[in-house]
N, C-alpha and C. Protein backbone atom coordinates (compact mmCIF):
# COMPACT_ATOMS: atom_id res chain seq x y z
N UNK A 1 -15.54 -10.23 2.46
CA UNK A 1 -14.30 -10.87 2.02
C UNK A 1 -13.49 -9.93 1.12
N UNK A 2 -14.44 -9.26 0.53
CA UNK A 2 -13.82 -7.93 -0.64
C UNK A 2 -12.68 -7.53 0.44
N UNK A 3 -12.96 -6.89 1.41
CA UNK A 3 -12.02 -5.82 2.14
C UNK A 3 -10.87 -6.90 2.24
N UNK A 4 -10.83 -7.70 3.11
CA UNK A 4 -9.82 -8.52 3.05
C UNK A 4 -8.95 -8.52 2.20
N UNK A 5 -8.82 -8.98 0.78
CA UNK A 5 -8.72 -9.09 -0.12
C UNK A 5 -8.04 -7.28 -0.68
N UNK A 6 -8.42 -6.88 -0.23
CA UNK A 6 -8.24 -5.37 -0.60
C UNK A 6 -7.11 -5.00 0.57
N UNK A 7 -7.29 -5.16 1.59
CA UNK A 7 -6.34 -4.81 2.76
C UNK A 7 -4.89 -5.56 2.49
N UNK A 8 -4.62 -7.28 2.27
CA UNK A 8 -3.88 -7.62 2.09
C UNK A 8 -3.20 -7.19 0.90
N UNK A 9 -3.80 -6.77 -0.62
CA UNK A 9 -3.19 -6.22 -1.77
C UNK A 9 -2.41 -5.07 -0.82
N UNK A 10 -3.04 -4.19 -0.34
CA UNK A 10 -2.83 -3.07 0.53
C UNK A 10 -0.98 -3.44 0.95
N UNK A 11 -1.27 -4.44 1.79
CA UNK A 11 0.08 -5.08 2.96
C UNK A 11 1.31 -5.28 1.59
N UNK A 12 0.70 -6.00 0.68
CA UNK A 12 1.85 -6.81 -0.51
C UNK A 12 2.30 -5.54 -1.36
N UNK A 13 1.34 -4.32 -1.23
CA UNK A 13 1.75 -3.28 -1.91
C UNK A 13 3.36 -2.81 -1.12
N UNK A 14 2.96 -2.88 -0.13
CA UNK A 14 3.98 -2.44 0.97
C UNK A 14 5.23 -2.98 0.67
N UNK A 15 5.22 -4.43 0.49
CA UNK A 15 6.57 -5.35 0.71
C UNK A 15 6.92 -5.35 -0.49
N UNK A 16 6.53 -5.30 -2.21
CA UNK A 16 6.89 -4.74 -3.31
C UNK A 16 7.29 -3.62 -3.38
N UNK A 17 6.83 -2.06 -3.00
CA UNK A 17 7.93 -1.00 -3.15
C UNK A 17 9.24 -1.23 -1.89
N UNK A 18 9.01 -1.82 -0.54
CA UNK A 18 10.05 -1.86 -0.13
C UNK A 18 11.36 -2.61 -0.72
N UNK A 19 10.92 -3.81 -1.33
CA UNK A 19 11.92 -4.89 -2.32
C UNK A 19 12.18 -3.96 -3.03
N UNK A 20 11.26 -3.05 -4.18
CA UNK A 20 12.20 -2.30 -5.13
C UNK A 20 13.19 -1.32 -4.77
N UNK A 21 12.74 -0.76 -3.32
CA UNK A 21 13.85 0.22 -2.93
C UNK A 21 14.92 -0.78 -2.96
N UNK A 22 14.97 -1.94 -2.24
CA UNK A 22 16.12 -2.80 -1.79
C UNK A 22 16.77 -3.44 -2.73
N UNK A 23 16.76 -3.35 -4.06
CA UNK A 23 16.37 -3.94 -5.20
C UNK A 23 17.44 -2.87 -5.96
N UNK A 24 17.37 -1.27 -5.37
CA UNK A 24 19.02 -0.23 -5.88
C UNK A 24 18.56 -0.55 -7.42
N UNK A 25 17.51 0.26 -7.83
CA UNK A 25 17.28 0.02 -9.39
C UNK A 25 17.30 -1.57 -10.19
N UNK A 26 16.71 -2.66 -9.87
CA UNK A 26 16.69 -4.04 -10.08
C UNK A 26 18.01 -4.57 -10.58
N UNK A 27 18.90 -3.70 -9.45
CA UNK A 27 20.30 -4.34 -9.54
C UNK A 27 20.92 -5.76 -9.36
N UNK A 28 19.55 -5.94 -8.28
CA UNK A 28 20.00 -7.14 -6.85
C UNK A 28 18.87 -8.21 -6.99
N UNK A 29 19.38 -9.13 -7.24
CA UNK A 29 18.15 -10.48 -8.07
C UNK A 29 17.37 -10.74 -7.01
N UNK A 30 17.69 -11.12 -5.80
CA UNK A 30 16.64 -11.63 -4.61
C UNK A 30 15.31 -10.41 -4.16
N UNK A 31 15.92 -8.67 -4.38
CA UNK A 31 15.06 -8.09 -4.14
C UNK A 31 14.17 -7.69 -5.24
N UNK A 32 14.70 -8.12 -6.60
CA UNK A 32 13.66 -7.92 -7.58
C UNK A 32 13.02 -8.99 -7.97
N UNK A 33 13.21 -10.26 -7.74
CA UNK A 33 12.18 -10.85 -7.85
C UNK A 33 11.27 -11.13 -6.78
N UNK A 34 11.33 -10.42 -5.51
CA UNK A 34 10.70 -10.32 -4.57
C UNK A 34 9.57 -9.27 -4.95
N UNK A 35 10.07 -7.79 -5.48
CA UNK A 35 9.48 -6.59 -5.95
C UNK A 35 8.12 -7.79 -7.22
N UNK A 36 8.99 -7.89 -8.04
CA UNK A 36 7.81 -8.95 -9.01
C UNK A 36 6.60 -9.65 -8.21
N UNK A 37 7.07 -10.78 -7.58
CA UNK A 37 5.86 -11.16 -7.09
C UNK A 37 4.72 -10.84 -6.55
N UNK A 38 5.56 -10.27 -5.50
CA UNK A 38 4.47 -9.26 -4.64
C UNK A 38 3.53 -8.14 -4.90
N UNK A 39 4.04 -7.69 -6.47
CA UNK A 39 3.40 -6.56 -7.20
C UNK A 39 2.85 -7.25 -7.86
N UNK A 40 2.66 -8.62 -7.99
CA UNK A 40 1.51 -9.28 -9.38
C UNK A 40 0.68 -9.44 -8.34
N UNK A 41 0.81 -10.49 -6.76
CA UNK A 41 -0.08 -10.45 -6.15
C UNK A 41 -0.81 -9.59 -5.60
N UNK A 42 -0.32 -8.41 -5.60
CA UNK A 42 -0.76 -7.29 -4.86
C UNK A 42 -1.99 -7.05 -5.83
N UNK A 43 -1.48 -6.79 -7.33
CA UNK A 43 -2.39 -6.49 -7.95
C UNK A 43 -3.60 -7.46 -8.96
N UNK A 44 -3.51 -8.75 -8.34
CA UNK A 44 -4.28 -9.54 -8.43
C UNK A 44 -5.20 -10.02 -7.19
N UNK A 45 -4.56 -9.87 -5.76
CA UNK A 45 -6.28 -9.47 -4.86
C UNK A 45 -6.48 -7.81 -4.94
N UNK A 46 -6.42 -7.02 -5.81
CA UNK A 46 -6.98 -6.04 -5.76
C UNK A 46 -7.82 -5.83 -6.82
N UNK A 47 -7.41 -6.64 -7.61
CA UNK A 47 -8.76 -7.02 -8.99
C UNK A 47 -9.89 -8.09 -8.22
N UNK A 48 -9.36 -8.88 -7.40
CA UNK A 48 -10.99 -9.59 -7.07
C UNK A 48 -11.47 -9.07 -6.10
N UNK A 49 -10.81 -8.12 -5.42
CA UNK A 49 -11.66 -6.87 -4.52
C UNK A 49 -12.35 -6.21 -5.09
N UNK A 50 -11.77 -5.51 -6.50
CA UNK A 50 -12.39 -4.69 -7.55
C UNK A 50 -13.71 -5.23 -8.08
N UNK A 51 -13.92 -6.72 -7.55
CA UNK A 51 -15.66 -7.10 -8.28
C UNK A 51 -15.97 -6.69 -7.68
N UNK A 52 -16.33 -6.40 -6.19
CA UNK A 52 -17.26 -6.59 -5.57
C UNK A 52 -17.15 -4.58 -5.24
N UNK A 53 -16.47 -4.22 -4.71
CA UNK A 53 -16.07 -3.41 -4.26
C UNK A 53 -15.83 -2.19 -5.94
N UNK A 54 -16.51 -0.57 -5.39
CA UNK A 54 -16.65 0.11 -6.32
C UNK A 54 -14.73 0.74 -6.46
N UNK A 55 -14.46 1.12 -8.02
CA UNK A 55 -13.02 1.29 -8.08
C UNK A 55 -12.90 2.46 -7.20
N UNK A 56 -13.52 3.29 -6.86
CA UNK A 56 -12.71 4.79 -6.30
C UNK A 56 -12.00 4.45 -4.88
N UNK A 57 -13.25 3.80 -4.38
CA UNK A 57 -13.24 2.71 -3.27
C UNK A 57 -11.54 2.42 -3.23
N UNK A 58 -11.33 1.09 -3.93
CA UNK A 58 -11.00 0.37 -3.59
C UNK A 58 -9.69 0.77 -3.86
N UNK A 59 -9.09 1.63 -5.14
CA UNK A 59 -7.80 2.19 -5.84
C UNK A 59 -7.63 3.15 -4.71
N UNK A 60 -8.31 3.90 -3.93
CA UNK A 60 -8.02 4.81 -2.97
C UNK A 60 -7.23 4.02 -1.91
N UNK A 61 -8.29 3.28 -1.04
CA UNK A 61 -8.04 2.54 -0.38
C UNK A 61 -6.45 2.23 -0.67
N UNK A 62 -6.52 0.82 -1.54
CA UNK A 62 -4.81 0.25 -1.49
C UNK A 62 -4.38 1.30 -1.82
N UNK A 63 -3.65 2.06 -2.70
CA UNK A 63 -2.92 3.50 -2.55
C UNK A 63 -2.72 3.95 -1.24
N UNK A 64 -3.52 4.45 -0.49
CA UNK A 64 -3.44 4.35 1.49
C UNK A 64 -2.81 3.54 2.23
N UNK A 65 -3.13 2.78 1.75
CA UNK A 65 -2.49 1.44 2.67
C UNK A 65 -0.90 1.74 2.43
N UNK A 66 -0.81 2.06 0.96
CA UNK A 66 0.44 1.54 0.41
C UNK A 66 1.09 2.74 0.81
N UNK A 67 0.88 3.68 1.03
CA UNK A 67 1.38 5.29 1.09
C UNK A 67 1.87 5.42 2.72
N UNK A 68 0.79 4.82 3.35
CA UNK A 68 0.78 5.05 4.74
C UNK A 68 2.20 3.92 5.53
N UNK A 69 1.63 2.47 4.73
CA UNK A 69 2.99 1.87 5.03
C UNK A 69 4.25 1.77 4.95
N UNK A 70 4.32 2.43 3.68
CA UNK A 70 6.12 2.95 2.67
C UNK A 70 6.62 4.11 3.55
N UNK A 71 5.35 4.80 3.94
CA UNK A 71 6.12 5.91 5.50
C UNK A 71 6.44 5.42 6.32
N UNK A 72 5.84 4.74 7.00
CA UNK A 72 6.12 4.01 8.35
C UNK A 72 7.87 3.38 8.04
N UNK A 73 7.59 2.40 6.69
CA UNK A 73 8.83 2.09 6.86
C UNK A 73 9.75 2.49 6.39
N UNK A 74 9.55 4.31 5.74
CA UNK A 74 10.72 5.02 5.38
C UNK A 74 11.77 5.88 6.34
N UNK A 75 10.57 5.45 7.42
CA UNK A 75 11.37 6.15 8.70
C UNK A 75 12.10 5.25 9.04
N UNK A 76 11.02 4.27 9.61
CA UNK A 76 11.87 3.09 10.75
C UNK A 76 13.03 2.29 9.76
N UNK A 77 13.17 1.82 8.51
CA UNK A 77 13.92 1.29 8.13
C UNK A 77 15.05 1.92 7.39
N UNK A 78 14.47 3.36 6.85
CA UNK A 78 15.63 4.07 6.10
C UNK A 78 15.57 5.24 6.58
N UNK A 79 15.63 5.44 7.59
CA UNK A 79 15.95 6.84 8.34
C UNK A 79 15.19 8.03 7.65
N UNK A 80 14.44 8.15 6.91
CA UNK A 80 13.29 9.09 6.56
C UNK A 80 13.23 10.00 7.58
N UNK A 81 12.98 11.46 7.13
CA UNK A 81 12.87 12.27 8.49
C UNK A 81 11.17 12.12 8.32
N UNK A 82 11.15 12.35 10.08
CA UNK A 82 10.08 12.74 10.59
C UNK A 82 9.34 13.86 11.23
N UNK A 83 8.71 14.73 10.76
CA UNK A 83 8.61 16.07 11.04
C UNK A 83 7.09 15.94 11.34
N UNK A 84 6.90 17.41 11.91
CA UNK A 84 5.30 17.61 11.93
C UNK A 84 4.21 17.07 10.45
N UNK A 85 4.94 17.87 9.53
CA UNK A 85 4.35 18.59 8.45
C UNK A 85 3.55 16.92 7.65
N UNK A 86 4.78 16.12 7.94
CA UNK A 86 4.75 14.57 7.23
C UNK A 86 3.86 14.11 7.44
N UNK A 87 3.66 13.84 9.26
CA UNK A 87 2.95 13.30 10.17
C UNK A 87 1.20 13.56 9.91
N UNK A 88 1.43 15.01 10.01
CA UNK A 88 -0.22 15.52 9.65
C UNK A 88 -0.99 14.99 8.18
N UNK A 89 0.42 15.23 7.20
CA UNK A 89 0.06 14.19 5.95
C UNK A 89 -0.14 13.18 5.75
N UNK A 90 0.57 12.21 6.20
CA UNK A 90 -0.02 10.48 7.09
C UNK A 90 -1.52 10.45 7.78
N UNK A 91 -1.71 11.38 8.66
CA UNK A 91 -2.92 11.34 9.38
C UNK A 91 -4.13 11.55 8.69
N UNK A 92 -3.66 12.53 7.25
CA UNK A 92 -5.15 13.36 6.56
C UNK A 92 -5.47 11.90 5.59
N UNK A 93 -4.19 11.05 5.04
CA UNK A 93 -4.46 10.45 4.26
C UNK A 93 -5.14 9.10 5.05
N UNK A 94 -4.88 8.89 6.14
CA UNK A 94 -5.40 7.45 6.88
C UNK A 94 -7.01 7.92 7.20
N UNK A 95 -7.07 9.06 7.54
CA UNK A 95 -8.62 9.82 7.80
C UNK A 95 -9.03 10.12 6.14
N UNK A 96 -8.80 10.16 5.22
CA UNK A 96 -9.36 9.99 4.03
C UNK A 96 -10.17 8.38 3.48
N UNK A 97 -8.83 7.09 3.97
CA UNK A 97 -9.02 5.83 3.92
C UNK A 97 -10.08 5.40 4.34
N UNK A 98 -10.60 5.57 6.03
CA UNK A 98 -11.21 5.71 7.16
C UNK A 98 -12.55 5.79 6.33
N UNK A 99 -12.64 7.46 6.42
CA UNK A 99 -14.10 7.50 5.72
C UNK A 99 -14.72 7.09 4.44
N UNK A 100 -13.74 6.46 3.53
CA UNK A 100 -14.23 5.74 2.29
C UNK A 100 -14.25 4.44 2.61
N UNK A 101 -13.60 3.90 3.68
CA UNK A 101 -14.43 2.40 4.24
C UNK A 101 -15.68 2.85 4.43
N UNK A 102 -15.92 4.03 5.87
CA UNK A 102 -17.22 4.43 6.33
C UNK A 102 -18.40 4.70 5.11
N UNK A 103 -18.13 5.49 3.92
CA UNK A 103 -18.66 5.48 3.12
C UNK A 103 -19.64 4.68 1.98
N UNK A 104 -18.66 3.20 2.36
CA UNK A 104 -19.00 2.19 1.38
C UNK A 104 -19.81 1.13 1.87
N UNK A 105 -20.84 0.57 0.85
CA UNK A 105 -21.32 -0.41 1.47
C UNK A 105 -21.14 -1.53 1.12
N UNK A 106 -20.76 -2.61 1.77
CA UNK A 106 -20.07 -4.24 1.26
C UNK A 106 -19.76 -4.69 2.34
């Protein structure tokens, strides 16, 4: 259930920095209190992931999630370039994620 719990902080990490981008410095009330929520929840299933689940684990992990998804949608939603160099950096960090699931036991 830990991972769960850890994956979704992961997802809410995602939809909090995207609100703060959208948010133009917490100019814009609907995207900052969107940025708020989602960053308390984010970081409240990542504390009850954090019982069970060791921190290197688990702070790696969501960081990944959150890194890997803010790319995805820095391209597709804000025209972010996409180059080799990025791509291979996306890939080392999802193959970093990868083997610290593989690594862990829970």
């Amino acid at each position: 259930m830990a991972w769960i719990y850890l994956l979704l902080a992961g997802v809410f990490e995602v939809v909090w920095s995207t609100a703060m981008k959208e948010s133009h410095g917490f100019t814009r009330l609907i995207p900052s209190l969107i940025t708020v929520f989602f960053m308390l929840l984010s970081f409240a299933l990542l504390a009850v992931a954090m019982k069970t689940l060791p921190l290197g684990t688990s702070y790696t992990v969501w960081v990944g999630i959150g890194a890997i998804g803010a790319f995805i949608l820095g391209v597709t939603m804000f025209g972010e370039s996409l180059n080799p160099l990025r791509v291979i950096a996306v890939l080392l960090i999802f193959s970093g994620v990868v083997l610290l699931k593989l690594a862990t036991r829970e």
